[in-house]
C-alpha atoms as a PDB file:
ATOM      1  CA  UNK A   1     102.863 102.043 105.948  1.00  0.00           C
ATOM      2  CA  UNK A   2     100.681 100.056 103.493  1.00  0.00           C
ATOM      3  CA  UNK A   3      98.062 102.713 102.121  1.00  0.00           C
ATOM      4  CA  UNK A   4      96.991 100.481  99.654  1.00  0.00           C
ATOM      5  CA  UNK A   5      93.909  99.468 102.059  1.00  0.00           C
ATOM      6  CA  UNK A   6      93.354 102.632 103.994  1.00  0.00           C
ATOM      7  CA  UNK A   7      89.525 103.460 103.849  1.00  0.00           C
ATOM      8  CA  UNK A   8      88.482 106.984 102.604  1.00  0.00           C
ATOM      9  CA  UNK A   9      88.650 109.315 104.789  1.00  0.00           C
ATOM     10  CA  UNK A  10      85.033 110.458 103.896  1.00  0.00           C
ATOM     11  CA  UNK A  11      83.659 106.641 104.643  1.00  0.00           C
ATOM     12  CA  UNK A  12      85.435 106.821 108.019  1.00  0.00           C
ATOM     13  CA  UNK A  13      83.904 110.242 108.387  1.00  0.00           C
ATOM     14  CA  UNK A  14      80.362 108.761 107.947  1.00  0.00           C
ATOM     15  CA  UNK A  15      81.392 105.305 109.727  1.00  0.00           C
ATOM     16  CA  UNK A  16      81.886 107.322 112.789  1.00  0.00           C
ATOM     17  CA  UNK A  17      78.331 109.648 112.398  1.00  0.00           C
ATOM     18  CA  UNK A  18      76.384 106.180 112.059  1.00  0.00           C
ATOM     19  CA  UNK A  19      77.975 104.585 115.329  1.00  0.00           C
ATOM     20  CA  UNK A  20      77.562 107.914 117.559  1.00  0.00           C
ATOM     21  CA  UNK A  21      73.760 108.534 115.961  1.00  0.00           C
ATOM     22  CA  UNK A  22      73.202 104.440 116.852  1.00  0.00           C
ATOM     23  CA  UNK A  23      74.189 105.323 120.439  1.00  0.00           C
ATOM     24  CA  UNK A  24      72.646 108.807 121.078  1.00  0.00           C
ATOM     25  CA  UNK A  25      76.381 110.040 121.706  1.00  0.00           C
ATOM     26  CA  UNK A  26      75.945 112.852 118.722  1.00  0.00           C
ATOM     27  CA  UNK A  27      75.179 115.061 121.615  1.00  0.00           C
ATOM     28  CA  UNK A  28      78.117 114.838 123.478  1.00  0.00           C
ATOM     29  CA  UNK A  29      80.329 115.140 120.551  1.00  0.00           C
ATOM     30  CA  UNK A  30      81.140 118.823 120.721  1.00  0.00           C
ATOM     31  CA  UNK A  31      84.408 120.247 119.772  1.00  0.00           C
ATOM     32  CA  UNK A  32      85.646 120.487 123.241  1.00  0.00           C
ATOM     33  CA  UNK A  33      85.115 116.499 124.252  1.00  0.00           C
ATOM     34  CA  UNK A  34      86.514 115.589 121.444  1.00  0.00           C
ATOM     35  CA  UNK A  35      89.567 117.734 121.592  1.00  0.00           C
ATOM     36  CA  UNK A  36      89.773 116.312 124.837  1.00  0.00           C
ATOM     37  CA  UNK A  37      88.995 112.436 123.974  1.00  0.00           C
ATOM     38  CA  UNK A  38      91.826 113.161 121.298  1.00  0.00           C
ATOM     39  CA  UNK A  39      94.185 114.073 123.576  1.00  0.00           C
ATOM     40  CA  UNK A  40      93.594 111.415 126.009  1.00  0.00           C
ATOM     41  CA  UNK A  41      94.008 108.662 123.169  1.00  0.00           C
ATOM     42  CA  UNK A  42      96.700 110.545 122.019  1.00  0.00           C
ATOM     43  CA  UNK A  43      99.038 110.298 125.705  1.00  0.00           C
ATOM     44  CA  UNK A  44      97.749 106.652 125.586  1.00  0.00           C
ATOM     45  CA  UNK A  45      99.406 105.820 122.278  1.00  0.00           C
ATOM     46  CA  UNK A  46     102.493 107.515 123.956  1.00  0.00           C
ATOM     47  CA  UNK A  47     101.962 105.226 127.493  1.00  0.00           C
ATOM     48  CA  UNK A  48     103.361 102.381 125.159  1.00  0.00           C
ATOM     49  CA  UNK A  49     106.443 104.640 124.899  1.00  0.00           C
ATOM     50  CA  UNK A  50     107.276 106.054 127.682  1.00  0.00           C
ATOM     51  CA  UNK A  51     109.856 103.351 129.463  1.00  0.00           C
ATOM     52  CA  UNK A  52     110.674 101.916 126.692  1.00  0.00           C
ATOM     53  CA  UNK A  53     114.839 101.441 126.547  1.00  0.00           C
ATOM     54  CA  UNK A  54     115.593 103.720 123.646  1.00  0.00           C
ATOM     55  CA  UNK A  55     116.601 101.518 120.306  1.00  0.00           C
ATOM     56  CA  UNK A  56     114.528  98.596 121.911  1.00  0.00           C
ATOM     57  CA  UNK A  57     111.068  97.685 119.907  1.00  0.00           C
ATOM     58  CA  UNK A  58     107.629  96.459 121.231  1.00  0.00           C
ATOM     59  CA  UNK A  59     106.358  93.067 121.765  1.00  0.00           C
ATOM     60  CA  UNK A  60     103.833  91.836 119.293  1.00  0.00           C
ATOM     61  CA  UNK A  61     101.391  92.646 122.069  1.00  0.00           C
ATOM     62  CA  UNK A  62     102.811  96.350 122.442  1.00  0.00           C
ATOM     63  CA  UNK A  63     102.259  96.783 118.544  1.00  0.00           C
ATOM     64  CA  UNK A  64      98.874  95.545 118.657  1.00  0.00           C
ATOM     65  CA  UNK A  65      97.812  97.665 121.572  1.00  0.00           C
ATOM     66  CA  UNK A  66      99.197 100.775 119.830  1.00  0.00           C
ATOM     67  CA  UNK A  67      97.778  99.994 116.673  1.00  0.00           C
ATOM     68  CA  UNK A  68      94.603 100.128 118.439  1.00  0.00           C
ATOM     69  CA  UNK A  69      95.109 103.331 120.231  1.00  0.00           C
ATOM     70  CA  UNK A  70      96.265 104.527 116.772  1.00  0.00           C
ATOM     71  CA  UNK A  71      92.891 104.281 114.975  1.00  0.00           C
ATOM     72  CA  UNK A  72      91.388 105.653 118.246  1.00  0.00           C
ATOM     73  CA  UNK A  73      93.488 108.643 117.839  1.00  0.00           C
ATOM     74  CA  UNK A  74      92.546 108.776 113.753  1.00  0.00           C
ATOM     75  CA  UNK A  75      88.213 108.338 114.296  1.00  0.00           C
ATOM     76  CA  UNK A  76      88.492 110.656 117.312  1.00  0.00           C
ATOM     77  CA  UNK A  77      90.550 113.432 114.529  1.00  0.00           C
ATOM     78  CA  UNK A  78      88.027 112.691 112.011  1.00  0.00           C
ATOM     79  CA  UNK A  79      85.194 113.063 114.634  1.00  0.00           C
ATOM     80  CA  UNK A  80      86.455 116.185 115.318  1.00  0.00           C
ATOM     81  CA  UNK A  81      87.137 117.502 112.156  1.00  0.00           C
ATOM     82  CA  UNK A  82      83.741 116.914 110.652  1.00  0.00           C
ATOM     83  CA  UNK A  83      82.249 118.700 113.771  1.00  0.00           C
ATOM     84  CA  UNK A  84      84.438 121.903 112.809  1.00  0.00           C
ATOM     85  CA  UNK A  85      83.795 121.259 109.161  1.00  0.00           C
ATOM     86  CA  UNK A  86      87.410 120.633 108.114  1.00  0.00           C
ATOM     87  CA  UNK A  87      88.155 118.823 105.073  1.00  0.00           C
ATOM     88  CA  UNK A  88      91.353 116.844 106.221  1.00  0.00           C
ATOM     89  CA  UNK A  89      93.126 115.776 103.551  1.00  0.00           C
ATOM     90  CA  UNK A  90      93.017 119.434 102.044  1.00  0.00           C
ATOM     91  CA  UNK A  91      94.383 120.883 105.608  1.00  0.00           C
ATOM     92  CA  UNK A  92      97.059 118.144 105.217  1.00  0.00           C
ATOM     93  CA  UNK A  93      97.901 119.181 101.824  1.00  0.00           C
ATOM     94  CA  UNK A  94      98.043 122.791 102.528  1.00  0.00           C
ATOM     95  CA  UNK A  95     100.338 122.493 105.932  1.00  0.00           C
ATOM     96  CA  UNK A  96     102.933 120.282 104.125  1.00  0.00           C
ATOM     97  CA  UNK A  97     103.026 122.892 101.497  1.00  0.00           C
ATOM     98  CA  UNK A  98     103.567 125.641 104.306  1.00  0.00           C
ATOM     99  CA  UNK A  99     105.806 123.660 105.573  1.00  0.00           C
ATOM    100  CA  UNK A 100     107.986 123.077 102.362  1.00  0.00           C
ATOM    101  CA  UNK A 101     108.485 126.857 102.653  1.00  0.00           C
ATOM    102  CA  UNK A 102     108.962 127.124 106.477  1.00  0.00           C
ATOM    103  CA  UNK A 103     111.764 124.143 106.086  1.00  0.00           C
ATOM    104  CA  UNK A 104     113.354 124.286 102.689  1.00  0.00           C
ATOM    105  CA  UNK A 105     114.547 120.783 102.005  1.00  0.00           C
ATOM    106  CA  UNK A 106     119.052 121.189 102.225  1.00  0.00           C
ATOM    107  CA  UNK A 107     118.656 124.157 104.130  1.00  0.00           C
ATOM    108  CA  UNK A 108     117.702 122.317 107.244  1.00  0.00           C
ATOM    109  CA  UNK A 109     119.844 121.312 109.913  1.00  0.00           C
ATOM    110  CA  UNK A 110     120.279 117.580 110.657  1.00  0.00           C
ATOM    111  CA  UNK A 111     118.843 117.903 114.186  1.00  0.00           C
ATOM    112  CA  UNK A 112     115.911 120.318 113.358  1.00  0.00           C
ATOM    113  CA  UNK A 113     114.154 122.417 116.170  1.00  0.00           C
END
């Protein structure tokens, strides 16, 4: 993954206020329909999965597709989060820590639950 060109999180954030204000959607954006817009991008992302042989790879048309569905899933997360007021990046943080302790690194199993 190339971060070197991901936006900011908090431009995304107001990216994503400025197109739903510019439609009138602000309205509709409540925690619920997003949680539930979220989820539906997120099963589409996993539609480009699910026949797939395992070890085979997608086409260049597959990728692109999912790469789409993949930034749907990321504005829909930040949509949400800025409705419930969550800073991402410091909920991030602060679950990989918990997880650090949860999952100590040589104590886990090779096939973890």
């Amino acid at each position: 993954m190339n971060t070197s060109k991901l936006p900011d999180l908090l431009d995304l954030r107001e990216r994503t206020r400025q197109f739903a204000r510019e439609r009138d959607w602000a309205p509709f954006h409540t925690p619920k329909n997003l949680a539930m817009a979220l989820s539906v991008e997120v099963a589409e992302v996993a539609e480009h999965f699910q026949w797939l042989p395992t070890g085979a790879e997608l086409d260049d048309a597959g990728r692109a597709a999912v790469r789409h569905e993949l930034a749907d899933v990321l504005l829909y997360l930040v949509q949400l989060a800025d409705r419930l007021d969550v800073d991402l990046h410091a909920a991030a943080v602060e679950k990989m820590d918990l997880n650090a302790v949860k999952y100590p690194a040589g104590q886990c199993p090779p096939l973890a639950r």
